[in-house]
N, C-alpha and C. Protein backbone atom coordinates (compact mmCIF):
# COMPACT_ATOMS: atom_id res chain seq x y z
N UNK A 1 76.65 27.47 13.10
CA UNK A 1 75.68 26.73 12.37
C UNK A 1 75.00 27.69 11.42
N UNK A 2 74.94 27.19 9.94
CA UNK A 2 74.09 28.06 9.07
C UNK A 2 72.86 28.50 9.66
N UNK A 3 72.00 29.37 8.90
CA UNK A 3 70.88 29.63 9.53
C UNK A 3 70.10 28.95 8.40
N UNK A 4 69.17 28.77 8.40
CA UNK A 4 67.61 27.46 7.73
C UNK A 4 66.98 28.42 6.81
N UNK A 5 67.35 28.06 5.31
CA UNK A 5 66.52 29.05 4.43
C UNK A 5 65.28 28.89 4.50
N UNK A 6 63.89 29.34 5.03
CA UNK A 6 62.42 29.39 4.71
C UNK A 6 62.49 29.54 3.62
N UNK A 7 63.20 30.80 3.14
CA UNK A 7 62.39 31.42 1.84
C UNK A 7 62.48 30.65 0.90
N UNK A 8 62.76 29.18 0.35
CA UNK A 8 62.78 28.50 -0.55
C UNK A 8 61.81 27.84 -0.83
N UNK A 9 60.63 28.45 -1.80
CA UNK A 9 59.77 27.46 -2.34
C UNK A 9 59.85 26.11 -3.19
N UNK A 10 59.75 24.85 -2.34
CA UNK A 10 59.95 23.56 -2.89
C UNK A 10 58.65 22.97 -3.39
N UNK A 11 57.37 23.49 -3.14
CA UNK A 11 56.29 22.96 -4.07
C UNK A 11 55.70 22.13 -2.89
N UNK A 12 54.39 21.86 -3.57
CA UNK A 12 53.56 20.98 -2.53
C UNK A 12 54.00 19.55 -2.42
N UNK A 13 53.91 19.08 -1.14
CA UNK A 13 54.84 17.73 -0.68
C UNK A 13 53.96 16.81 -1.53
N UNK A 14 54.31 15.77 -1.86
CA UNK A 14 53.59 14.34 -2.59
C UNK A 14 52.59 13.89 -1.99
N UNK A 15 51.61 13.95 -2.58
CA UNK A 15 50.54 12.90 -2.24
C UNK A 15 50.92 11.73 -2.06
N UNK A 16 50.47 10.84 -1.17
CA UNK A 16 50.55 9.14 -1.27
C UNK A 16 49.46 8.63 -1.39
N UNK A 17 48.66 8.18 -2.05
CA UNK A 17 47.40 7.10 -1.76
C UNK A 17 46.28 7.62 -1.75
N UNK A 18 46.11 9.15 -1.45
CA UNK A 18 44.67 9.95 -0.89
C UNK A 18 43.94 9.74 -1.89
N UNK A 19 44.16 10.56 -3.16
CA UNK A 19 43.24 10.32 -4.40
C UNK A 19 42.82 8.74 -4.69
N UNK A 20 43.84 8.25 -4.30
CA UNK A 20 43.17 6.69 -4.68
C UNK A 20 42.08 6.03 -3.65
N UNK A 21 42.51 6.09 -2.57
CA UNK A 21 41.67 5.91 -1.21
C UNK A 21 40.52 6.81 -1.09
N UNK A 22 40.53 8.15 -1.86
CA UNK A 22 38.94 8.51 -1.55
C UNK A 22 38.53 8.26 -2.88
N UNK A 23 38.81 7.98 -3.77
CA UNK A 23 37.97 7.29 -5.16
C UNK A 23 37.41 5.59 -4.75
N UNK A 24 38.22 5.00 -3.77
CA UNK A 24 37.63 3.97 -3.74
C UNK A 24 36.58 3.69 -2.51
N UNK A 25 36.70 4.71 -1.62
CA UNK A 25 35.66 4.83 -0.79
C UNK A 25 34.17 5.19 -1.65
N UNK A 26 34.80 6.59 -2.22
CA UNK A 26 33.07 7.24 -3.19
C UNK A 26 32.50 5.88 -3.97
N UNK A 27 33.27 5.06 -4.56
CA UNK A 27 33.02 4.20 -5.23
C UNK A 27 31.99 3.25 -4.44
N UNK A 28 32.77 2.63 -3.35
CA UNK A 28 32.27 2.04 -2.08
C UNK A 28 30.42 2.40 -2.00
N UNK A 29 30.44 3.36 -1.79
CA UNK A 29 29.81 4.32 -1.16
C UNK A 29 28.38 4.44 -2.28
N UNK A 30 28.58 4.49 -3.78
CA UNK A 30 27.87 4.30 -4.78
C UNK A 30 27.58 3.12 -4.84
N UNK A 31 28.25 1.87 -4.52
CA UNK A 31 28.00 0.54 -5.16
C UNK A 31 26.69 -0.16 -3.63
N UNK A 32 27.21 0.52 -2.33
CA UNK A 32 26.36 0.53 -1.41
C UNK A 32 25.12 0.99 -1.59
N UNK A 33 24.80 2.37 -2.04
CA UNK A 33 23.55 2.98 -1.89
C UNK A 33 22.48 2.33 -3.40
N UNK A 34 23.19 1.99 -4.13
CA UNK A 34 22.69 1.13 -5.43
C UNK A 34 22.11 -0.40 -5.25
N UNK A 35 22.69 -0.90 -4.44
CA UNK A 35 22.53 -1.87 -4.07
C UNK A 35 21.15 -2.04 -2.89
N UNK A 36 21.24 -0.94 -2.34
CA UNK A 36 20.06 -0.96 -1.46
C UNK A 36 18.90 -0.68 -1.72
N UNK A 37 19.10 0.24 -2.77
CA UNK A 37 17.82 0.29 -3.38
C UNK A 37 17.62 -0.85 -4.55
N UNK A 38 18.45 -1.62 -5.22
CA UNK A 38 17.82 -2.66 -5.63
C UNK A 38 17.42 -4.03 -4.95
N UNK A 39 17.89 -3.79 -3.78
CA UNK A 39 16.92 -5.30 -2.67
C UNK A 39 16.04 -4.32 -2.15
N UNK A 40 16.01 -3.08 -1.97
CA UNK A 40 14.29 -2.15 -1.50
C UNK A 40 13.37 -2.67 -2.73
N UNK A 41 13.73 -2.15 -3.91
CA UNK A 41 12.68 -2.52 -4.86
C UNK A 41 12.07 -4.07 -5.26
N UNK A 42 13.18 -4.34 -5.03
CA UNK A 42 12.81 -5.96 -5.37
C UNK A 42 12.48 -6.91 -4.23
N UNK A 43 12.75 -6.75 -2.75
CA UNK A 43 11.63 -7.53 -2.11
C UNK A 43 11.10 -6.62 -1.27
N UNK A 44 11.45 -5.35 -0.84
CA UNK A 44 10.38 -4.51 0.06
C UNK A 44 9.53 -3.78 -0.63
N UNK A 45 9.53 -3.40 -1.75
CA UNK A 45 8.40 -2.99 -2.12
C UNK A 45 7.05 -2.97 -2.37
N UNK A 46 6.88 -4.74 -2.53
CA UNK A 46 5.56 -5.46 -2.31
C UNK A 46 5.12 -6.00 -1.17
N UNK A 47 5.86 -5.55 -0.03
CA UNK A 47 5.59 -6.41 1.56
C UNK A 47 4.49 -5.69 2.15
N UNK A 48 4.46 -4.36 1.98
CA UNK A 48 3.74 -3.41 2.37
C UNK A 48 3.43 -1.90 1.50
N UNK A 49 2.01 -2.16 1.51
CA UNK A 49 2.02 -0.81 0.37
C UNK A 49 1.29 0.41 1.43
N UNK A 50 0.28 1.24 0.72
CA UNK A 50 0.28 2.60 1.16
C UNK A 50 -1.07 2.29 1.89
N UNK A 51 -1.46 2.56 3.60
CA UNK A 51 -2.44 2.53 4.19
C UNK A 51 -3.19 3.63 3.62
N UNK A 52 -4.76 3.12 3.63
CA UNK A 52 -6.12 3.63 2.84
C UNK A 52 -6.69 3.80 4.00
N UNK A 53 -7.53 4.73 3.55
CA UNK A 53 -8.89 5.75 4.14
C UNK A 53 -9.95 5.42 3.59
N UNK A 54 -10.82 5.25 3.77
CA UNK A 54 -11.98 5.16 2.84
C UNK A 54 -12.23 6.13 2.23
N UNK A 55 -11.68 7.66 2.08
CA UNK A 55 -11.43 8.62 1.55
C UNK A 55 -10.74 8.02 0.10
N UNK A 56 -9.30 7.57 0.40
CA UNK A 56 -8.56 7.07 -0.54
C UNK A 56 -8.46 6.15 -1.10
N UNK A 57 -9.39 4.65 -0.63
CA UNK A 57 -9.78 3.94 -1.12
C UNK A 57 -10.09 3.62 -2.45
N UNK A 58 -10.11 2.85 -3.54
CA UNK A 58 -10.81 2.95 -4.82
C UNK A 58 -11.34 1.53 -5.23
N UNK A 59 -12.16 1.26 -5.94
CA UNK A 59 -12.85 0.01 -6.13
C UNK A 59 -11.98 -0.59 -7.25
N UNK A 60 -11.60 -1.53 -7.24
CA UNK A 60 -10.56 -2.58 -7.57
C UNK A 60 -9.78 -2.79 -7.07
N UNK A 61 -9.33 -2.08 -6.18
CA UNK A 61 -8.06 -2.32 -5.24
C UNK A 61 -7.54 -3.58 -4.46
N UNK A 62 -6.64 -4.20 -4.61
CA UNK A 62 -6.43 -5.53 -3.33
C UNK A 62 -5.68 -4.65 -2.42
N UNK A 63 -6.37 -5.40 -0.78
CA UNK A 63 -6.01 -4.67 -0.03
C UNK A 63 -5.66 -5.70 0.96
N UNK A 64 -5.09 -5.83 2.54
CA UNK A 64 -4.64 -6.75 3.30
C UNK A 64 -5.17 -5.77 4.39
N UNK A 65 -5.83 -6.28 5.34
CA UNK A 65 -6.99 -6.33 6.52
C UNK A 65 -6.32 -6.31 7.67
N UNK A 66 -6.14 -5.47 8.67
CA UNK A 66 -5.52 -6.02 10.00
C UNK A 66 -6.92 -4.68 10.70
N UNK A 67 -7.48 -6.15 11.65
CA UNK A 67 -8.33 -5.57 12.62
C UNK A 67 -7.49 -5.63 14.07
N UNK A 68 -7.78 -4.37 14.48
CA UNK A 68 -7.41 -4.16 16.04
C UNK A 68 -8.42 -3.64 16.35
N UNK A 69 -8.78 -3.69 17.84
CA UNK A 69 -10.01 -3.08 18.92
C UNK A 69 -11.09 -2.80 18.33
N UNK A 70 -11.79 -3.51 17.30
CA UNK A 70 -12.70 -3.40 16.49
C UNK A 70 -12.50 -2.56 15.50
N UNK A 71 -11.35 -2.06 15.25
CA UNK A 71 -11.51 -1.01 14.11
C UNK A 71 -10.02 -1.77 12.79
N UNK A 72 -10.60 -1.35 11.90
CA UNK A 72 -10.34 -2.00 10.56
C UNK A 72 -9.57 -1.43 9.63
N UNK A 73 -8.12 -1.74 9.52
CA UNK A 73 -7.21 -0.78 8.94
C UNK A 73 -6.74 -1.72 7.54
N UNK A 74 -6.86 -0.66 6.37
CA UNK A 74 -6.53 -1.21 4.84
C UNK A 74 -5.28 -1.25 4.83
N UNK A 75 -4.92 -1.87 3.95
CA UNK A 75 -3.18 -1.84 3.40
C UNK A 75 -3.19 -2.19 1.59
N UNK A 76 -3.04 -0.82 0.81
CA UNK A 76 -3.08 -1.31 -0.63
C UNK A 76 -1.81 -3.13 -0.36
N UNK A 77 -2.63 -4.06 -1.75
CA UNK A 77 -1.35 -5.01 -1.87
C UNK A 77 -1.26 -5.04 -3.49
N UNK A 78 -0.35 -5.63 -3.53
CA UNK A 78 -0.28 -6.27 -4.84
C UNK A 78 -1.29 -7.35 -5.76
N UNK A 79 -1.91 -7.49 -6.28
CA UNK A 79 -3.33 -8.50 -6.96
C UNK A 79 -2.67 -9.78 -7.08
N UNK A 80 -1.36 -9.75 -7.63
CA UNK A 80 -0.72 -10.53 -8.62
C UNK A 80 0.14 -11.51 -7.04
N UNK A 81 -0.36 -10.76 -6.20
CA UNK A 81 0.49 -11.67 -4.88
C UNK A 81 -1.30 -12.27 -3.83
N UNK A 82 -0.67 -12.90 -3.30
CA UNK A 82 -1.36 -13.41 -2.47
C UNK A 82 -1.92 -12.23 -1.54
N UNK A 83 -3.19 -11.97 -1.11
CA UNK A 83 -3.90 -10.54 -0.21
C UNK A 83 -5.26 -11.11 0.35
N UNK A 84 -5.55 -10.05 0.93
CA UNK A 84 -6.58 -10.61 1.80
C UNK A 84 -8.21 -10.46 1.57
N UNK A 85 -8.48 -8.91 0.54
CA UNK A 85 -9.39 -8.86 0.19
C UNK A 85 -8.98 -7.59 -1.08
N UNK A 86 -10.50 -7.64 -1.63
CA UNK A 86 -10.98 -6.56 -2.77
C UNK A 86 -11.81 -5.44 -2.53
N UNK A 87 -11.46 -4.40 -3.12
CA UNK A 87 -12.59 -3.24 -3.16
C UNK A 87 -13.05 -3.50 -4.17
N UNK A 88 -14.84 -3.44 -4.14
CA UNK A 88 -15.29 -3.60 -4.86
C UNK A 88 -16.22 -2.81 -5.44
N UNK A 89 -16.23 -1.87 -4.41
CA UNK A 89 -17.33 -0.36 -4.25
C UNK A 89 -16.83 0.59 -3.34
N UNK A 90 -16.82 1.79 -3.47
CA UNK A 90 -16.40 2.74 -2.72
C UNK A 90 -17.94 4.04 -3.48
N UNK A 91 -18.29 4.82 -2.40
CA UNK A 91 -19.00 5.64 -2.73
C UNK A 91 -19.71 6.46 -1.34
N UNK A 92 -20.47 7.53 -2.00
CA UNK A 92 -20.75 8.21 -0.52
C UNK A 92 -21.98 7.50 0.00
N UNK A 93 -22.26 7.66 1.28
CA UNK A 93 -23.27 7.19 1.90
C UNK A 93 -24.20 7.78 1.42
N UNK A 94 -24.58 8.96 1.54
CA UNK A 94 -26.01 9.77 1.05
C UNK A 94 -27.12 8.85 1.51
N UNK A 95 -28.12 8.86 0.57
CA UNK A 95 -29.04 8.33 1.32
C UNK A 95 -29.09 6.67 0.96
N UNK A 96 -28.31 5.68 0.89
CA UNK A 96 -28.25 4.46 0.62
C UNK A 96 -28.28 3.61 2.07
N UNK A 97 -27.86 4.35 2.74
CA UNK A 97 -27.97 3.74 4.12
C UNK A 97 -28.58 4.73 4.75
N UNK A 98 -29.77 4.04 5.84
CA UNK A 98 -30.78 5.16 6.89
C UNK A 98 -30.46 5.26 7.91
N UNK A 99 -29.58 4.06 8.37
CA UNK A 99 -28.92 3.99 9.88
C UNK A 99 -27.72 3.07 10.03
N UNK A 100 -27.36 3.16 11.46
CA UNK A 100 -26.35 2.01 11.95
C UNK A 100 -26.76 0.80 11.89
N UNK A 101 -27.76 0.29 11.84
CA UNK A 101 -28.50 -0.86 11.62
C UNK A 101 -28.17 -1.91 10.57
N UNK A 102 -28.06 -1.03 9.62
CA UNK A 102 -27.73 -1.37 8.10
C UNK A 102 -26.56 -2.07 7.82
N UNK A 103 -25.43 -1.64 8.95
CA UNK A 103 -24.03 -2.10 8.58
C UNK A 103 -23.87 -2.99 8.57
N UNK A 104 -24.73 -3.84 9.75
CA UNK A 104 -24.52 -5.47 9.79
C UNK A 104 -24.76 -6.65 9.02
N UNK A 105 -25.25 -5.88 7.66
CA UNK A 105 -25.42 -6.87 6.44
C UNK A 105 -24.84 -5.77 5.69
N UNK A 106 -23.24 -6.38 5.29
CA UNK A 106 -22.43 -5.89 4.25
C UNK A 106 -23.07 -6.04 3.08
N UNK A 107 -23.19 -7.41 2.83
CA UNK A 107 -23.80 -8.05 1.78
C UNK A 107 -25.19 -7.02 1.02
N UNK A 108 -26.15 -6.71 1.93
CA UNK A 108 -26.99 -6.27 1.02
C UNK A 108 -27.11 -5.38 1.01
N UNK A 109 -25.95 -4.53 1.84
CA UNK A 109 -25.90 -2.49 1.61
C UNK A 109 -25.15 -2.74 -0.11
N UNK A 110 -23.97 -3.68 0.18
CA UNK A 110 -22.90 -3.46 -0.99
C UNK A 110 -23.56 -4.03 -2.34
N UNK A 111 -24.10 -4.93 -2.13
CA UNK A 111 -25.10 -6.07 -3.46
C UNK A 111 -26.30 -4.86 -3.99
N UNK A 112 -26.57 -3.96 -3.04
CA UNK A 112 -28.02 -3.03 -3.45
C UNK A 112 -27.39 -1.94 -4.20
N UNK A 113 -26.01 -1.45 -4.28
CA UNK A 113 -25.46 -0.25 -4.52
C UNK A 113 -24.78 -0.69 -6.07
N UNK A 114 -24.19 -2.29 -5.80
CA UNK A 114 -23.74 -2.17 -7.01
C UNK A 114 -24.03 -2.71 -8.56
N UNK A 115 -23.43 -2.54 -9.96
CA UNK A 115 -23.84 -2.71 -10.60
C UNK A 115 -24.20 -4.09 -10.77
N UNK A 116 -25.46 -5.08 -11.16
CA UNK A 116 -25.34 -5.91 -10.96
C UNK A 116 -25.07 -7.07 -11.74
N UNK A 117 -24.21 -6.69 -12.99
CA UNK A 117 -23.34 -7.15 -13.79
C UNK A 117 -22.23 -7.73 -12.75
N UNK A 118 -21.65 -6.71 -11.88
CA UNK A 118 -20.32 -7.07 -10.80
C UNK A 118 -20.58 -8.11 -9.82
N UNK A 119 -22.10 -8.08 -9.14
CA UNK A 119 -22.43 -8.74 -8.43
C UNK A 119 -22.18 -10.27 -9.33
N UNK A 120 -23.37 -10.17 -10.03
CA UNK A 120 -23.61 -11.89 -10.64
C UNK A 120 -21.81 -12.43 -11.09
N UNK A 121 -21.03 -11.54 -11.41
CA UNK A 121 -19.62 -11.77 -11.76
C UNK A 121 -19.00 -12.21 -10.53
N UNK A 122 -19.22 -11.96 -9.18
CA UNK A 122 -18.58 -12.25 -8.29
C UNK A 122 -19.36 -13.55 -7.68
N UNK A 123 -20.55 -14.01 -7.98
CA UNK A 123 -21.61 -14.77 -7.42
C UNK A 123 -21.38 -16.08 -8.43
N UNK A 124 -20.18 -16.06 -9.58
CA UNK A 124 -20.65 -17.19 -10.79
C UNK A 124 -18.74 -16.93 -10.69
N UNK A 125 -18.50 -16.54 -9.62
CA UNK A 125 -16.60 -16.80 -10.12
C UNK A 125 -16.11 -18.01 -9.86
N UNK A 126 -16.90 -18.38 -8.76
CA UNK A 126 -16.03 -19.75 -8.46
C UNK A 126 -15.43 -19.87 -7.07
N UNK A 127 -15.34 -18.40 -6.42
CA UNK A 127 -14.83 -18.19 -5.26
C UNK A 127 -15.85 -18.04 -4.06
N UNK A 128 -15.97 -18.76 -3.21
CA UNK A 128 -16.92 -18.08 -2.17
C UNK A 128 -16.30 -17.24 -1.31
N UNK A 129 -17.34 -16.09 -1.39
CA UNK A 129 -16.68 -14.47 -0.62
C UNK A 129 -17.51 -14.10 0.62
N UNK A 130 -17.09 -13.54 1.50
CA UNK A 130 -17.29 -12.95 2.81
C UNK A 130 -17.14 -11.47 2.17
N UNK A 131 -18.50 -11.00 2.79
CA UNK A 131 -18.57 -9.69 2.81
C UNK A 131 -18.56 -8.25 3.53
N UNK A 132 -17.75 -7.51 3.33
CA UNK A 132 -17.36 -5.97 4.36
C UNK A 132 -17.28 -4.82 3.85
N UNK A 133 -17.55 -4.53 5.01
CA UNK A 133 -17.90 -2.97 4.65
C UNK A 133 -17.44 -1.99 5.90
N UNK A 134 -16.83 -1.06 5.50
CA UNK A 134 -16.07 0.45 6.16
C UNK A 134 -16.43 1.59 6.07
N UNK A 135 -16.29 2.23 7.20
CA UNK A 135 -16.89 3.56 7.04
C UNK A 135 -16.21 4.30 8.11
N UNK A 136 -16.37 5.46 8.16
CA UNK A 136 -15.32 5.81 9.48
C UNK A 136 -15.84 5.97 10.36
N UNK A 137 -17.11 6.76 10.58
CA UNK A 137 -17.96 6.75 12.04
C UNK A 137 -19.11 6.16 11.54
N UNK A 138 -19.68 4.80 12.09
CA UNK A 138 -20.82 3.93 12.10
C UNK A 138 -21.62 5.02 12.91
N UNK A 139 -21.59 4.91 13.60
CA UNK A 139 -22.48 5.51 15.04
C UNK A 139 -22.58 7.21 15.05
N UNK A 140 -22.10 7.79 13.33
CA UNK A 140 -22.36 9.20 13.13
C UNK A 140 -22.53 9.34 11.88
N UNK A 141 -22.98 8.36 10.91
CA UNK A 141 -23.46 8.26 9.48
C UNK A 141 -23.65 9.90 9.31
N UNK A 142 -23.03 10.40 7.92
CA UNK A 142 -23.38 11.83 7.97
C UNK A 142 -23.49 11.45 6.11
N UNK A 143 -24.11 11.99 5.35
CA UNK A 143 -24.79 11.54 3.73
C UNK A 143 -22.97 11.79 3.30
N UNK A 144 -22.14 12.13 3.63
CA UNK A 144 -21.07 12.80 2.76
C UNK A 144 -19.91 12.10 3.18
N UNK A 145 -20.02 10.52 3.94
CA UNK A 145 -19.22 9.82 4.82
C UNK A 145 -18.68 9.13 3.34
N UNK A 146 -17.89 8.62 3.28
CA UNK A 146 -17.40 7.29 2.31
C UNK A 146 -17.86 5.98 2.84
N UNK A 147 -18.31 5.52 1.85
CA UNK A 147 -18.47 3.60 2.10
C UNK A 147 -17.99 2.95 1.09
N UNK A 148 -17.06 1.84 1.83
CA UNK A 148 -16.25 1.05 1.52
C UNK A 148 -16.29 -0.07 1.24
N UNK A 149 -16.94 -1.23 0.83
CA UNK A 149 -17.18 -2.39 0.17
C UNK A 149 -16.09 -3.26 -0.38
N UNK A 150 -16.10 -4.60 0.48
CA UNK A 150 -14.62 -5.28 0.21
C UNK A 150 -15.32 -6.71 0.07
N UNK A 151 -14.82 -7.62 -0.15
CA UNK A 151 -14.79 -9.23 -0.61
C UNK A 151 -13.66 -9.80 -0.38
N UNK A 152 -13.53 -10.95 0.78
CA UNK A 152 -12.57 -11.67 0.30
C UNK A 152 -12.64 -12.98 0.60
N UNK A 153 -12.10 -13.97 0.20
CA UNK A 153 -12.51 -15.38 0.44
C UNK A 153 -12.69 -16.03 1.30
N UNK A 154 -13.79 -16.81 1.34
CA UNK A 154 -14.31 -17.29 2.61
C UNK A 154 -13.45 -18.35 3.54
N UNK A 155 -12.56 -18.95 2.48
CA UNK A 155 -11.58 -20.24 2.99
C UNK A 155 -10.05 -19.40 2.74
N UNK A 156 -9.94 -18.22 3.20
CA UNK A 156 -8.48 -17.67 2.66
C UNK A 156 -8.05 -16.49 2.04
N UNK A 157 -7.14 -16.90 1.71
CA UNK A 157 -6.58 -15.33 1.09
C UNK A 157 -6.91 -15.19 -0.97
N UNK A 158 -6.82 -14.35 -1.32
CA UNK A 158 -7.25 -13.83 -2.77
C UNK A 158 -5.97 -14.40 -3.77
N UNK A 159 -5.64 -14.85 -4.72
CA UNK A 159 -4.29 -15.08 -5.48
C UNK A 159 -4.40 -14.20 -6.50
N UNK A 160 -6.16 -13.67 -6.48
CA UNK A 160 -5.51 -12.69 -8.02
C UNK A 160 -6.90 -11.67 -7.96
N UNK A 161 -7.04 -11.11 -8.65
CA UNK A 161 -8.58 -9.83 -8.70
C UNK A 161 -9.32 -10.69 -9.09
N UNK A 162 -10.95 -9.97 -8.34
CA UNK A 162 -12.07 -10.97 -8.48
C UNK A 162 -13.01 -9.91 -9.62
N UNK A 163 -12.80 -8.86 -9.67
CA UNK A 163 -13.77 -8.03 -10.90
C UNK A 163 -12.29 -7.39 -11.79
N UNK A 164 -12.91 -7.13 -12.95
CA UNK A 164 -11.69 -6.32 -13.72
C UNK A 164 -11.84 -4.66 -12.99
N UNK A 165 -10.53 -4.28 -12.95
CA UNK A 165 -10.79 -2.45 -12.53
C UNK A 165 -11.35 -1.72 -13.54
N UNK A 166 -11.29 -0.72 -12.91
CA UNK A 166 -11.76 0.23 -14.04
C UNK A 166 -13.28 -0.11 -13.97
């Protein structure tokens, strides 16, 4: 029996299918990750926005309210969507409030602080509003705390901003 030439270089064996099969995977693979981010942007993006601090808070803001164990957590929303309330004031405590006492009328910590162009604007809108107010420790008022001032409708949820921002 002959003996089996190795030494004959015949070249690299044929591809079948590979180049085509991983172009249509990458493809796959692009048309997937594109796609997910255009149903992220277009219905998850407005379901839930960025939880606030009264630190981070800002006055115009629509925000959506979820109370647990007495304590009161923001959720920026969208204006232009249905939400639960407005910032309408944000500022430091300092000396505007003297005690814990004070908190229990939102209304006339937030009505005494603000301009009262905003007030009579919110008092002649048309909407009747329930009034709140946030702070992070009630029961340790310190002048350099944030207070938080919100509005939102007395029969419901907000459909659109109740002061202009800015």
């Amino acid at each position: 029996m002959p003996a089996l030439d190795v030494s004959e270089d015949r070249g690299p064996a044929p591809r079948r299918g590979l180049d085509t099969g991983v172009k249509v995977a990458v493809a796959a693979l692009v048309v997937a990750a594109v796609a997910f981010f255009v149903v992220l942007a277009a219905g998850g993006g407005d379901e839930k926005g960025e939880s606030l601090t009264p630190q981070t808070a800002q006055a115009g803001q629509c925000v959506d309210l979820t109370e647990q164990a007495g304590r009161i957590d923001l959720t920026a929303a969208g204006c232009s969507r249905p939400h639960d309330a407005e910032i309408v004031l944000t500022t430091a405590v300092g000396e505007a409030i003297a005690g814990p006492a004070e908190l229990d009328d939102a209304e006339g910590v937030c009505t005494g602080l603000m301009d009262p162009a905003d007030v009579a604007r919110l008092a002649d809108g048309g909407t009747d509003v329930d009034w709140g107010l946030l702070i992070d420790e009630p029961s340790n008022i310190d002048p350099t705390d944030r207070l938080v001032c919100y509005v939102r409708a007395a029969d419901g949820r907000l459909d659109e901003r109740l002061l202009d921002a800015g």
